[in-house]
C-alpha atoms as a PDB file:
ATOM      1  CA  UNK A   1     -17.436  -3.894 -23.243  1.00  0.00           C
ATOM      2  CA  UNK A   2     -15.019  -1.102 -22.138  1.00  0.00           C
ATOM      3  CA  UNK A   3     -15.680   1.066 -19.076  1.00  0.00           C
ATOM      4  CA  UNK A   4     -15.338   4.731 -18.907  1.00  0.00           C
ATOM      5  CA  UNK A   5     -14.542   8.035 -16.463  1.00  0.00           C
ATOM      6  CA  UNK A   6     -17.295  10.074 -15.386  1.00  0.00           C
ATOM      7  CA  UNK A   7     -16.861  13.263 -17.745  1.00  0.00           C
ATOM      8  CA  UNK A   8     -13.462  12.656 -18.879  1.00  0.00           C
ATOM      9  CA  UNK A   9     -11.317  10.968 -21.795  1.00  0.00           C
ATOM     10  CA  UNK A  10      -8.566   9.222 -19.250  1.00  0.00           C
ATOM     11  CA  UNK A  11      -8.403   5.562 -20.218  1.00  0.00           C
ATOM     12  CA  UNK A  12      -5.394   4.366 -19.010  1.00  0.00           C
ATOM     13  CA  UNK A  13      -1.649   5.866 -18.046  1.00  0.00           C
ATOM     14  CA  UNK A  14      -0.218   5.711 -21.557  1.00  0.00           C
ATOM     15  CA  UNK A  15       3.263   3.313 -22.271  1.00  0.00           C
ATOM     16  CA  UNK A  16       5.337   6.336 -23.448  1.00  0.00           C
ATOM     17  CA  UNK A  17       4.553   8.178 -20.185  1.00  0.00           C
ATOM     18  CA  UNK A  18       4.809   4.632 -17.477  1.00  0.00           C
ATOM     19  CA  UNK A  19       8.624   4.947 -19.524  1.00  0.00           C
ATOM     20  CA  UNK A  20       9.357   8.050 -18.408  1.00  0.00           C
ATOM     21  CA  UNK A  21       8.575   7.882 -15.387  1.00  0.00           C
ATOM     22  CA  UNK A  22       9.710   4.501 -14.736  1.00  0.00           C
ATOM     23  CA  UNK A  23      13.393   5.428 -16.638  1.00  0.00           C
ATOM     24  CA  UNK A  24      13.294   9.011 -14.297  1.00  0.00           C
ATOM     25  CA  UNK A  25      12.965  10.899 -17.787  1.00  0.00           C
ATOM     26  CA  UNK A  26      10.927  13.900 -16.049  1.00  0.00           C
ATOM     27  CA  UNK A  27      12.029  16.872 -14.174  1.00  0.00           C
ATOM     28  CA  UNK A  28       9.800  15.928 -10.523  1.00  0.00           C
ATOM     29  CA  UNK A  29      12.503  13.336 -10.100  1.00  0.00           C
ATOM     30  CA  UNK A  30      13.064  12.137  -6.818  1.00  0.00           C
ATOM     31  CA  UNK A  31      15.826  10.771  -4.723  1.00  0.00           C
ATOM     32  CA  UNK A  32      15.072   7.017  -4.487  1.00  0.00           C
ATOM     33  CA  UNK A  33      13.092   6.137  -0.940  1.00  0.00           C
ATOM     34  CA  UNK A  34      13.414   2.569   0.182  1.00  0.00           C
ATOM     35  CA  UNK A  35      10.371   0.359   0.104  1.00  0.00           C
ATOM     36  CA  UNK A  36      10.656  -1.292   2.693  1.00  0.00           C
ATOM     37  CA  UNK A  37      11.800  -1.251   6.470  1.00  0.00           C
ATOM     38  CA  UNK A  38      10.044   2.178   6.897  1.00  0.00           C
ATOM     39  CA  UNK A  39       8.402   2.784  10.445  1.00  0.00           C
ATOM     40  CA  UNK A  40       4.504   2.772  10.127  1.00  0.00           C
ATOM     41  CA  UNK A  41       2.713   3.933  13.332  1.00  0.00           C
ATOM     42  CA  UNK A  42       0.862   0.566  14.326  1.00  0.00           C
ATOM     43  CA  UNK A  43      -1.122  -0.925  16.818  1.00  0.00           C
ATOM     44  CA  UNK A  44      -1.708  -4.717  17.973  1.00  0.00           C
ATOM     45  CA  UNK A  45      -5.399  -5.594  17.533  1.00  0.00           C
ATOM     46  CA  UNK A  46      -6.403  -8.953  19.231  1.00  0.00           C
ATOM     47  CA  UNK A  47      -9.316  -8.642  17.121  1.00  0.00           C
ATOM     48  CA  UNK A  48     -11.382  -9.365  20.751  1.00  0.00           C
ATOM     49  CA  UNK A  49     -13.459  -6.430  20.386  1.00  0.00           C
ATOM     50  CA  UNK A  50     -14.311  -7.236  16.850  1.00  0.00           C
ATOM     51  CA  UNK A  51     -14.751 -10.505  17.432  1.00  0.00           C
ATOM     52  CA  UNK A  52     -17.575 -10.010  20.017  1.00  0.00           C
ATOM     53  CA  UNK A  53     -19.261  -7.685  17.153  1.00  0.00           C
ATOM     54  CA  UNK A  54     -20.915  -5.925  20.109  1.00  0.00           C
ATOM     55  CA  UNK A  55     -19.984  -2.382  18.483  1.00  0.00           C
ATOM     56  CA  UNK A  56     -20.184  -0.536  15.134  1.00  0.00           C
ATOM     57  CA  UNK A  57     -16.453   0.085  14.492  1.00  0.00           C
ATOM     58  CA  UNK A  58     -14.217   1.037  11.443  1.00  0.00           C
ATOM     59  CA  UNK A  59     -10.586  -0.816  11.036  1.00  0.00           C
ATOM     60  CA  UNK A  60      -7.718   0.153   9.098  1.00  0.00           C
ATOM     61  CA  UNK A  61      -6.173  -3.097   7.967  1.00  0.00           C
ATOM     62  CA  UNK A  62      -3.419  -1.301   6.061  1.00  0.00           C
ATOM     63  CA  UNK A  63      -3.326   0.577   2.512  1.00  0.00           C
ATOM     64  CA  UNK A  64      -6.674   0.452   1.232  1.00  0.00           C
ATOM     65  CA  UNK A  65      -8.264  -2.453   2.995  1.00  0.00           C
ATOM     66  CA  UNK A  66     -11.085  -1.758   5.771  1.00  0.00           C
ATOM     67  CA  UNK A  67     -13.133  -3.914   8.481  1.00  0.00           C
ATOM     68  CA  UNK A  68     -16.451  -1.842   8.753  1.00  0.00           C
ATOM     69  CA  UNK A  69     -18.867  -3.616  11.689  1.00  0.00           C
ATOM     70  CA  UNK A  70     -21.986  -1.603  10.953  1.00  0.00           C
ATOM     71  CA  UNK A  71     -25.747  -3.095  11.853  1.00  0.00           C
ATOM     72  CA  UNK A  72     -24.340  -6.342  13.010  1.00  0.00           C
ATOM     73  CA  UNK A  73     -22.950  -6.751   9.208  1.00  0.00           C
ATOM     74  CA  UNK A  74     -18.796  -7.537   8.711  1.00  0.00           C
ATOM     75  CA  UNK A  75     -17.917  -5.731   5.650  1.00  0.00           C
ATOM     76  CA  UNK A  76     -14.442  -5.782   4.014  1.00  0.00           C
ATOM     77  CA  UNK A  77     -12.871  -3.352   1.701  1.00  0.00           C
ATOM     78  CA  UNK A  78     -10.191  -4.154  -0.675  1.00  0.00           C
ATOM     79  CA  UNK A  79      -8.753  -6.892   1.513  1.00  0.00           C
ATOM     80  CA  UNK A  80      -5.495  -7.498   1.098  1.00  0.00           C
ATOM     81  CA  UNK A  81      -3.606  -9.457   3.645  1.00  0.00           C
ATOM     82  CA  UNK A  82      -0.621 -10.658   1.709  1.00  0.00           C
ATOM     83  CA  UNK A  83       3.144 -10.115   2.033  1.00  0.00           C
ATOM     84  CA  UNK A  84       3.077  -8.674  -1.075  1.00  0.00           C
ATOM     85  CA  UNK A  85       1.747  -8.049  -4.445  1.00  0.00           C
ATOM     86  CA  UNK A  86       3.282  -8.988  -7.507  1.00  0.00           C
ATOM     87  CA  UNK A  87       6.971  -8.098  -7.225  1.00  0.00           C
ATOM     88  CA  UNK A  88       6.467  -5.303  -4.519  1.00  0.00           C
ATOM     89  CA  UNK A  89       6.737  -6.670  -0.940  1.00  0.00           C
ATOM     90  CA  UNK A  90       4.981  -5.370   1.909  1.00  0.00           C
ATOM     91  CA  UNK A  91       6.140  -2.045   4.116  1.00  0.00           C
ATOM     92  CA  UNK A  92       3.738  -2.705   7.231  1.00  0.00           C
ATOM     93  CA  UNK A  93       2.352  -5.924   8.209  1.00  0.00           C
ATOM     94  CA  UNK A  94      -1.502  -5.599   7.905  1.00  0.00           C
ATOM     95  CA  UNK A  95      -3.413  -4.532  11.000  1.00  0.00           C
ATOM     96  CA  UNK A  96      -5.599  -8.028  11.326  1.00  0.00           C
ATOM     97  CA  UNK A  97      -4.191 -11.440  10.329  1.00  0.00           C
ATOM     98  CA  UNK A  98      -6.827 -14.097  10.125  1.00  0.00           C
ATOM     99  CA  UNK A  99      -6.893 -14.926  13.645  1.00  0.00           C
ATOM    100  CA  UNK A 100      -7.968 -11.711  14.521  1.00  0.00           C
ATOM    101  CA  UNK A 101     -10.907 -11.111  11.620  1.00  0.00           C
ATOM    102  CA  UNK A 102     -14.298 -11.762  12.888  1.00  0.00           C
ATOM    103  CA  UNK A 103     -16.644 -13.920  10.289  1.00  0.00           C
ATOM    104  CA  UNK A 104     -16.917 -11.404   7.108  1.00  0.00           C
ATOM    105  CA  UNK A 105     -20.592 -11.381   6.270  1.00  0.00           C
ATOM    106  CA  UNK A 106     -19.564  -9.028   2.680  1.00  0.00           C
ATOM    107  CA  UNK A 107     -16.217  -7.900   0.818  1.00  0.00           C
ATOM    108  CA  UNK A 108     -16.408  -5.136  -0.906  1.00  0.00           C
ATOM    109  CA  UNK A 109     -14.352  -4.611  -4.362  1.00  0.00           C
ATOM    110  CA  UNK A 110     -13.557  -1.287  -5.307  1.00  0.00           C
ATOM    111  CA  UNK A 111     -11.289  -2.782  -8.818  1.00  0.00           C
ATOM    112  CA  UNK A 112      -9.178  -4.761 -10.598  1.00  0.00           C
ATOM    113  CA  UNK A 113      -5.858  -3.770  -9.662  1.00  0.00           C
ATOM    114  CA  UNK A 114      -3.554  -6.142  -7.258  1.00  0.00           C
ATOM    115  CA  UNK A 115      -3.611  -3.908  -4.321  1.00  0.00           C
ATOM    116  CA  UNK A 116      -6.942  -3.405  -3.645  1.00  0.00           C
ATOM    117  CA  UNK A 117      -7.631  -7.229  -5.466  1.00  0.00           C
ATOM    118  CA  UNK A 118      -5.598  -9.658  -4.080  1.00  0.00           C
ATOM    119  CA  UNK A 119      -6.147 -13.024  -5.420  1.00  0.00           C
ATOM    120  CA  UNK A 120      -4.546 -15.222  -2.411  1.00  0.00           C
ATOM    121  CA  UNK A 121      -6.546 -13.193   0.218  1.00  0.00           C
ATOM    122  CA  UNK A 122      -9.940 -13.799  -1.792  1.00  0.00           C
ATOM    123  CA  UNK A 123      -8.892 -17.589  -1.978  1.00  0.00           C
ATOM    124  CA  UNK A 124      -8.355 -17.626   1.313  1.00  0.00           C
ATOM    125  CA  UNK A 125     -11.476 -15.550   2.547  1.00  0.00           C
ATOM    126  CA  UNK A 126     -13.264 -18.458   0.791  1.00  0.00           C
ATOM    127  CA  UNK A 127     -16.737 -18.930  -0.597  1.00  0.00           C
ATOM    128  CA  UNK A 128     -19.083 -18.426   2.529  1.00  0.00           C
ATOM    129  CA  UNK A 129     -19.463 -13.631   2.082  1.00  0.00           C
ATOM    130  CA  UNK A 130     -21.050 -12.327  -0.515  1.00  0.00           C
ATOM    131  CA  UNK A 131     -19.223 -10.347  -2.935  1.00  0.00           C
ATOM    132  CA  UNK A 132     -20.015  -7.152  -3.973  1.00  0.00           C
ATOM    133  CA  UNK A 133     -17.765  -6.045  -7.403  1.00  0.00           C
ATOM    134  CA  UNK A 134     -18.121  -3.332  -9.927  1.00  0.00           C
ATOM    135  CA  UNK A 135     -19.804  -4.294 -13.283  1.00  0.00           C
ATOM    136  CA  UNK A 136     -17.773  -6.727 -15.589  1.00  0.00           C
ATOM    137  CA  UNK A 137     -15.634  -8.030 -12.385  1.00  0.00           C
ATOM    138  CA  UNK A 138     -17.947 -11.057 -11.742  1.00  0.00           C
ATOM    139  CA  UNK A 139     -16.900 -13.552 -14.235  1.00  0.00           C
ATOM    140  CA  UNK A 140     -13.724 -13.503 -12.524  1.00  0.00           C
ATOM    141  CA  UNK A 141     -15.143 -14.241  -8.857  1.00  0.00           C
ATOM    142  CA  UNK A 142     -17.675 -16.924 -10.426  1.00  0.00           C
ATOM    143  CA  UNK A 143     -15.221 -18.717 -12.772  1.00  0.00           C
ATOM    144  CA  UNK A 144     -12.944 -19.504  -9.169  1.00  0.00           C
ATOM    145  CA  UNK A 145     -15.734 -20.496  -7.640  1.00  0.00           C
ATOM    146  CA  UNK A 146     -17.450 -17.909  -5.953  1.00  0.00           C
ATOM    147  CA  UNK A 147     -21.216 -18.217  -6.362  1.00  0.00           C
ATOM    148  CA  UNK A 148     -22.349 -15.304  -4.310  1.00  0.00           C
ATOM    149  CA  UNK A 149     -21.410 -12.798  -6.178  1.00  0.00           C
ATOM    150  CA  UNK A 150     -23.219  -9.062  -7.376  1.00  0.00           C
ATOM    151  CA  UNK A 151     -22.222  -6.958  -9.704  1.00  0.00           C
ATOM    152  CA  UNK A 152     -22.755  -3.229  -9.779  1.00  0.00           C
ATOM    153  CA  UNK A 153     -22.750  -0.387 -11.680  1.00  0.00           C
ATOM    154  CA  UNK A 154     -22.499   3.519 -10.809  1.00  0.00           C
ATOM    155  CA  UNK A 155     -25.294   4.070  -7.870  1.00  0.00           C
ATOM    156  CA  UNK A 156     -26.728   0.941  -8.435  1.00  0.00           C
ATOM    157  CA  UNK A 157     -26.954  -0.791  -4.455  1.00  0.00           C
ATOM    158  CA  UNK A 158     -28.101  -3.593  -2.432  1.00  0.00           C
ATOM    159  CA  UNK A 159     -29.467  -3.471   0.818  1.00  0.00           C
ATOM    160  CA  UNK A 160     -28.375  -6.582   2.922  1.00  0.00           C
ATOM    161  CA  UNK A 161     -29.927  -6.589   6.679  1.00  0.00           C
ATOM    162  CA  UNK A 162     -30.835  -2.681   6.566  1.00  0.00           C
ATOM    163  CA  UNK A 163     -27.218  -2.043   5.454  1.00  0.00           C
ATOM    164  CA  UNK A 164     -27.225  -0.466   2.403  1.00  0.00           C
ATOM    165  CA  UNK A 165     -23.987  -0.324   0.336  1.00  0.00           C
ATOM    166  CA  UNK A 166     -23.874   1.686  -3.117  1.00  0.00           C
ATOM    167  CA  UNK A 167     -20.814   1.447  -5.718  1.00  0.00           C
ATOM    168  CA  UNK A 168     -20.188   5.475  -7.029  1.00  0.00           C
ATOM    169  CA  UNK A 169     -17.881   6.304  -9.387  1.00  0.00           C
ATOM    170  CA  UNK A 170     -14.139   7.120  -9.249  1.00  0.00           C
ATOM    171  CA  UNK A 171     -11.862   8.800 -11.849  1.00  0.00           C
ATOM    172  CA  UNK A 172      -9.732   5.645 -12.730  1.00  0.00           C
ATOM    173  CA  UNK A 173      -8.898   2.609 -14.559  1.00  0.00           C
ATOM    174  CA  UNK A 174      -8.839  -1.359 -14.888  1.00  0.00           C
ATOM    175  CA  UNK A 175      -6.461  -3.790 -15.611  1.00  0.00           C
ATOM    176  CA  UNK A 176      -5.623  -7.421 -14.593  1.00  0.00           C
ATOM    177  CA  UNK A 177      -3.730  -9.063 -17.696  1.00  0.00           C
ATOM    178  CA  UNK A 178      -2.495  -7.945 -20.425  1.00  0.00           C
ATOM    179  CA  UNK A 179      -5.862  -7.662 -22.826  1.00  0.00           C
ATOM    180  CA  UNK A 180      -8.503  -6.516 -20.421  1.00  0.00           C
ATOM    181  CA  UNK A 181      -8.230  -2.724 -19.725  1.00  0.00           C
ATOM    182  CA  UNK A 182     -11.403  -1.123 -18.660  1.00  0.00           C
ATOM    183  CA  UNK A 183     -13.396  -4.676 -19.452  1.00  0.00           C
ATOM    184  CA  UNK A 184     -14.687  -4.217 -15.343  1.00  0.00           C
ATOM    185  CA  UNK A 185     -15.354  -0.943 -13.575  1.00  0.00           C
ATOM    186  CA  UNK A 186     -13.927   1.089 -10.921  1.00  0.00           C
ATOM    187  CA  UNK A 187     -15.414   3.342  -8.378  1.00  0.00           C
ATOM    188  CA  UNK A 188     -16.023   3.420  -4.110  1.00  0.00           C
ATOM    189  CA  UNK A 189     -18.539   2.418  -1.953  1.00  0.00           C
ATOM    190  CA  UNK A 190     -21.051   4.222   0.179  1.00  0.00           C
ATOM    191  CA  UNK A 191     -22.021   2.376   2.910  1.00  0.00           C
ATOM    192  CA  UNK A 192     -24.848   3.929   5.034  1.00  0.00           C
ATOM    193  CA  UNK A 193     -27.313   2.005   7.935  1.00  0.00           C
ATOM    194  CA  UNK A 194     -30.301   4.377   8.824  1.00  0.00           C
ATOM    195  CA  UNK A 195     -28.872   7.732   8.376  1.00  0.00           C
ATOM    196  CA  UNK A 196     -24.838   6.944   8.919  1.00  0.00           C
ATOM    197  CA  UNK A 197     -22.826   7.170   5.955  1.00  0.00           C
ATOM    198  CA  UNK A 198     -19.325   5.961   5.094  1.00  0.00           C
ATOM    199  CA  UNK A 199     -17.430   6.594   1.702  1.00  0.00           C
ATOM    200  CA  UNK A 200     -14.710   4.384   0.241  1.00  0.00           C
ATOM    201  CA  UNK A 201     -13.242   6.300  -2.706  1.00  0.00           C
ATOM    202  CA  UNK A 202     -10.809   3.256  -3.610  1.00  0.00           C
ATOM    203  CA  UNK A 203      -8.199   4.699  -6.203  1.00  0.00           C
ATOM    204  CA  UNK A 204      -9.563   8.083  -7.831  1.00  0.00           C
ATOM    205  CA  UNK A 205      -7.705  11.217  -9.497  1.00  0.00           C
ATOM    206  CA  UNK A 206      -9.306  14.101  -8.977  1.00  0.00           C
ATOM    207  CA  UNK A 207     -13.171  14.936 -10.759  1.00  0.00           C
ATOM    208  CA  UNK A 208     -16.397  16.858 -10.105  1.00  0.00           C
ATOM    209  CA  UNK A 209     -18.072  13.124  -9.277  1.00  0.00           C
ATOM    210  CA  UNK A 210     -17.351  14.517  -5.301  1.00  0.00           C
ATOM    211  CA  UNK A 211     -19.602  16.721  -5.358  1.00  0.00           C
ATOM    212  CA  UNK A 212     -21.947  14.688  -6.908  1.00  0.00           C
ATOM    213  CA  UNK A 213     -21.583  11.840  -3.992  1.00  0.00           C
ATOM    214  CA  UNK A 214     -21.708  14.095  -1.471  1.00  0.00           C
ATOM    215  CA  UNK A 215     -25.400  16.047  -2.732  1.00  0.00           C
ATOM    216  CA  UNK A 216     -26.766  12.552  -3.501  1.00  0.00           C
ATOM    217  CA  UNK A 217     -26.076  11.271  -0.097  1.00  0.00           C
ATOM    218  CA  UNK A 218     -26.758  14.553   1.572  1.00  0.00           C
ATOM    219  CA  UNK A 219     -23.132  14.319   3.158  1.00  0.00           C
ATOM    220  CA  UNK A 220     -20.924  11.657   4.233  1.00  0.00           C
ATOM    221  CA  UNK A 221     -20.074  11.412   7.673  1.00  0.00           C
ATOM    222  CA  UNK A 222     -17.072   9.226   7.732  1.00  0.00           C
ATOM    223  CA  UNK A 223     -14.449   9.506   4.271  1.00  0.00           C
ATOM    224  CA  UNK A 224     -12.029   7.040   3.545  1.00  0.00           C
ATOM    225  CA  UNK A 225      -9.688   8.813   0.907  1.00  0.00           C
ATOM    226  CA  UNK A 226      -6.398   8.116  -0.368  1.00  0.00           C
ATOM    227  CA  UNK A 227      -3.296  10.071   0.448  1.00  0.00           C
ATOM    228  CA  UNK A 228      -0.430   8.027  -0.972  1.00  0.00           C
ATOM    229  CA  UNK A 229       1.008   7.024  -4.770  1.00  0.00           C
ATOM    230  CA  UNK A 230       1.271  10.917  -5.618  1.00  0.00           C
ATOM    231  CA  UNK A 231       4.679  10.819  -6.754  1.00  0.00           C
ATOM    232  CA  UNK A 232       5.051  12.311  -9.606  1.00  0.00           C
ATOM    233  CA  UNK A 233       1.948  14.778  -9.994  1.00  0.00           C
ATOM    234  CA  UNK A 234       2.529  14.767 -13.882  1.00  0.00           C
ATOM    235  CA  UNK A 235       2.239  10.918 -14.293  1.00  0.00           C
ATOM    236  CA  UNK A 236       0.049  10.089 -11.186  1.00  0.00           C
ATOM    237  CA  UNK A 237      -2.519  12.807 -10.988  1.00  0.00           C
ATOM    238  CA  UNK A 238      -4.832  11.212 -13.212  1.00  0.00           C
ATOM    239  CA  UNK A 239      -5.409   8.742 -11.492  1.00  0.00           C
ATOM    240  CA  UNK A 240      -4.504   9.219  -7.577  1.00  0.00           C
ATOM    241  CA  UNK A 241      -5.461  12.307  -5.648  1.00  0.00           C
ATOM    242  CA  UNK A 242      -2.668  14.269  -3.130  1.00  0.00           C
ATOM    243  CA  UNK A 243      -3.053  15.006   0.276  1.00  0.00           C
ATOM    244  CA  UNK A 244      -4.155  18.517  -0.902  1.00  0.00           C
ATOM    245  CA  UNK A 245      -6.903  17.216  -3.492  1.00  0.00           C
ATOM    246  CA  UNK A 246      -7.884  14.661  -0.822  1.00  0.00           C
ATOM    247  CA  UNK A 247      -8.697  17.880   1.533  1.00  0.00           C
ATOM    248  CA  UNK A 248     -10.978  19.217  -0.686  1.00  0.00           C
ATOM    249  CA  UNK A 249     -12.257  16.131  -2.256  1.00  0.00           C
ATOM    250  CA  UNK A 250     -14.006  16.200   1.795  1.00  0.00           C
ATOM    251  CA  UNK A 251     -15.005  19.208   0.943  1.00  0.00           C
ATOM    252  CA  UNK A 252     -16.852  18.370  -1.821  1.00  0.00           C
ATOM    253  CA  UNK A 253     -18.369  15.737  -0.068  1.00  0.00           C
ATOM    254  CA  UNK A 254     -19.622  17.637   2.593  1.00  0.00           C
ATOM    255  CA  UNK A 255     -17.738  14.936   4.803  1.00  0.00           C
ATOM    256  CA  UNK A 256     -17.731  15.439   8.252  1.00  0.00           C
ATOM    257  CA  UNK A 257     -14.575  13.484   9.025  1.00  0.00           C
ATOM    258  CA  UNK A 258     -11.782  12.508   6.997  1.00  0.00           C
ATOM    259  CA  UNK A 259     -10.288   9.483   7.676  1.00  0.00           C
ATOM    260  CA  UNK A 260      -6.600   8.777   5.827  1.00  0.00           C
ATOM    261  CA  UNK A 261      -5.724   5.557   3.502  1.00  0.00           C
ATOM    262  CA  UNK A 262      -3.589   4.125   0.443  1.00  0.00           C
ATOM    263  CA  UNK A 263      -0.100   5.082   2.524  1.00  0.00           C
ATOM    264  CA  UNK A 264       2.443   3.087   3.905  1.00  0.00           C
ATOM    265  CA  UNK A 265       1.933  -0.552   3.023  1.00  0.00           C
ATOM    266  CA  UNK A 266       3.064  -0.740  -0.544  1.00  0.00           C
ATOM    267  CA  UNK A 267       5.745   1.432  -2.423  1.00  0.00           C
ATOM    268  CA  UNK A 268       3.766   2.781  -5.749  1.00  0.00           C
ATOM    269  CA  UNK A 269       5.463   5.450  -6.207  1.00  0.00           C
ATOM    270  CA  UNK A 270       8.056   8.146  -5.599  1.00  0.00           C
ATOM    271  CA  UNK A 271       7.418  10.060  -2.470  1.00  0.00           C
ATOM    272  CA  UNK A 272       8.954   8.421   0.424  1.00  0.00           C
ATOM    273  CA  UNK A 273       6.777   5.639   2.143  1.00  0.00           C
ATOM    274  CA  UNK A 274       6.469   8.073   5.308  1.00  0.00           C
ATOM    275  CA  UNK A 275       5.612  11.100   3.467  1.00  0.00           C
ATOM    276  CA  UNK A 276       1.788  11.752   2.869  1.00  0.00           C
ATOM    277  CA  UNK A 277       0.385  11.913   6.189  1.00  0.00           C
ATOM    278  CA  UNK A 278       3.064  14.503   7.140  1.00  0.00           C
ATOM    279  CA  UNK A 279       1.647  16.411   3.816  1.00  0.00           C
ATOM    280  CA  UNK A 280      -1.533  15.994   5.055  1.00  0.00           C
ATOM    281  CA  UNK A 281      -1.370  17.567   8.359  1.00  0.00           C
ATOM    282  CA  UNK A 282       0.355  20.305   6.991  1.00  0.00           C
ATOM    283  CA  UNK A 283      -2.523  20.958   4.318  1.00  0.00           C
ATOM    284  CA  UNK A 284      -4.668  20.482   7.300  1.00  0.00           C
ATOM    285  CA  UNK A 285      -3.416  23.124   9.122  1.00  0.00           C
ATOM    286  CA  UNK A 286      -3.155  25.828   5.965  1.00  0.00           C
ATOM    287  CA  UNK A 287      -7.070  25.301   5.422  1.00  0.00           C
ATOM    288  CA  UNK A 288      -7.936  26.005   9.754  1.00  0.00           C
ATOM    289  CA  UNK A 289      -9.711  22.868   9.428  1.00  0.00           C
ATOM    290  CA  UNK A 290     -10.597  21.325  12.947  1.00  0.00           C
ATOM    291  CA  UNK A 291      -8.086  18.990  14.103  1.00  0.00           C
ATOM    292  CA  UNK A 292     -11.097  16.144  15.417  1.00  0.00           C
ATOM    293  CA  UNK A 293     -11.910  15.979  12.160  1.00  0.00           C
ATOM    294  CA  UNK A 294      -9.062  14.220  10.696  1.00  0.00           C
ATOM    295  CA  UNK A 295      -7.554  10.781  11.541  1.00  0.00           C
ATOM    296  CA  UNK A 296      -4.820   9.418   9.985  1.00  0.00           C
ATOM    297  CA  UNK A 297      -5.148   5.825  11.814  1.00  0.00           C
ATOM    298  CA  UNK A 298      -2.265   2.870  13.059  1.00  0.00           C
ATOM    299  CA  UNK A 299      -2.680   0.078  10.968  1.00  0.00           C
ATOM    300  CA  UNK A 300      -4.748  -2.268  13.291  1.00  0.00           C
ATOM    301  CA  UNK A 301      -6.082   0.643  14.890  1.00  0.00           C
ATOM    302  CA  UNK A 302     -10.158   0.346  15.858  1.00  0.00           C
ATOM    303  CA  UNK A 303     -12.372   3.114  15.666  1.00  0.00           C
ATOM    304  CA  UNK A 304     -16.140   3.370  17.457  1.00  0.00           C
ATOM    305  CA  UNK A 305     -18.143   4.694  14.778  1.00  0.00           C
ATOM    306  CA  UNK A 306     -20.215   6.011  17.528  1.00  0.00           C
ATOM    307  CA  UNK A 307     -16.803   8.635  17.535  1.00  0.00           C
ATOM    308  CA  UNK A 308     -18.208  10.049  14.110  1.00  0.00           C
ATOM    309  CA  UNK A 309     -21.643  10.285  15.035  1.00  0.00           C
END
């Protein structure tokens, strides 16, 4: 089975264009940035605070990966605690190594790809959490060895202790070898307890499915959105939203705060490393949106959830 967008015919970046843009063919070329060695704001975490799990808190571990404590539930997102992925080595340290993660209860996959689905982390995370993957995903996870494993679809969700967690869609692709595009899904999570509710978009171009998250959830109040791998718009913005599209993609949302992601660990693309949040602040500003509204976090850096409330 092959997955598909939401409302539109994007499959996959085709190999003519990942050419160009890989060969500079294309008029948004840029000077090249280096990948590494590029100063990341980041703070120590002892992991002492999460580790007591006396708190509901939200951790940026670095690029896409999350720690959310919520209900007395350990939830990661897209862990990825490697040095690097593939050929592409690692910008920032991440903001927890494993002496510092409490005991996960859940991981949470948003797809496929290498940096949000890290095979070494997973390996090393073991078989004790449950896993919670988009639809077609779980053979993978089961033929390793993983026997707690759930599949989802779009809005499909499982409740575990009062913490319900809901996969929505994205605008995006799979791909893990070299035969299996769109054979698993891709989308975010919603993650709500009671009447608190916190979005993962994992990797999404720009599409109406916002607004559709938002209205179904009656507003999010924390956003996790993506504000790096822009670079160039023609090639990437099927696929990755900008600082400016992850503005209003709050919007749409009705989100009441905006929290920043998918910057500064890995080098995707052609904007320099230390680029997007700068971006963002400055689209921040143009739209007179309230400055306690927006965090762009340290990796390691904790959050109280209770902040957000």
């Amino acid at each position: 089975m092959r997955f598909a967008n939401l409302n539109s015919d994007f499959r996959k970046p085709e190999n003519t264009l990942v050419l160009r843009w890989m060969l500079g063919l294309h008029d948004e070329k840029r000077p090249r940035a280096p990948g590494t060695g590029v100063p990341v704001p980041f703070v120590q975490n002892d992991g002492k605070v999460l580790q007591a799990g006396a708190s509901d808190t939200l951790t940026w571990i670095g690029h896409a990966s999350f720690l959310i404590q919520l209900g007395g539930k350990n939830i990661l997102i897209d862990p990825v605690l490697s040095d690097r992925i593939g050929w592409v080595r690692r910008n920032a340290p991440p903001g927890l190594i494993w002496s510092t993660l409490p005991r996960v209860d859940v991981v949470l996959i948003t797809h496929n790809h290498r940096d949000h689905m890290d095979g070494p982390t997973l390996t090393r995370l073991g078989k004790s959490p449950l896993y919670i993957v988009p639809k077609g995903l779980g053979q993978w996870f089961l033929k390793r060895g993983f026997s707690r494993v759930i599949e989802l679809g779009w809005w499909e969700q499982e409740e575990i202790g009062g913490v319900v967690i809901t996969f929505v869609p994205a605008e995006h692709w799979s791909r893990r070898g070299l035969t299996d595009i769109n054979t698993s899904w891709w989308g975010g999570f919603v993650v709500r307890k009671d009447s608190f509710t916190l979005y993962h978009s994992g990797d999404t171009g720009w599409f109406e499915g916002f607004e559709e998250i938002g209205s179904r959830f009656g507003g999010i109040d924390v956003a996790m959105l993506p504000i790096g791998a822009y670079a160039p718009r023609w090639f990437m913005n099927r696929q990755h939203i900008d600082p400016a599209e992850a503005v209003e993609a709050m919007k749409a949302l009705r989100a009441k705060h905006f929290v920043a992601m998918h910057w500064g660990a890995f080098k995707l693309s052609d904007e320099p490393m230390d680029e997007p949040p700068a971006v963002l602040k400055d689209v921040w500003d143009r739209a007179s949106l309230q400055q306690e509204r927006l965090r762009i976090p340290a990796v390691g850096q904790t959050y109280m959830l209770d902040l957000f409330a």
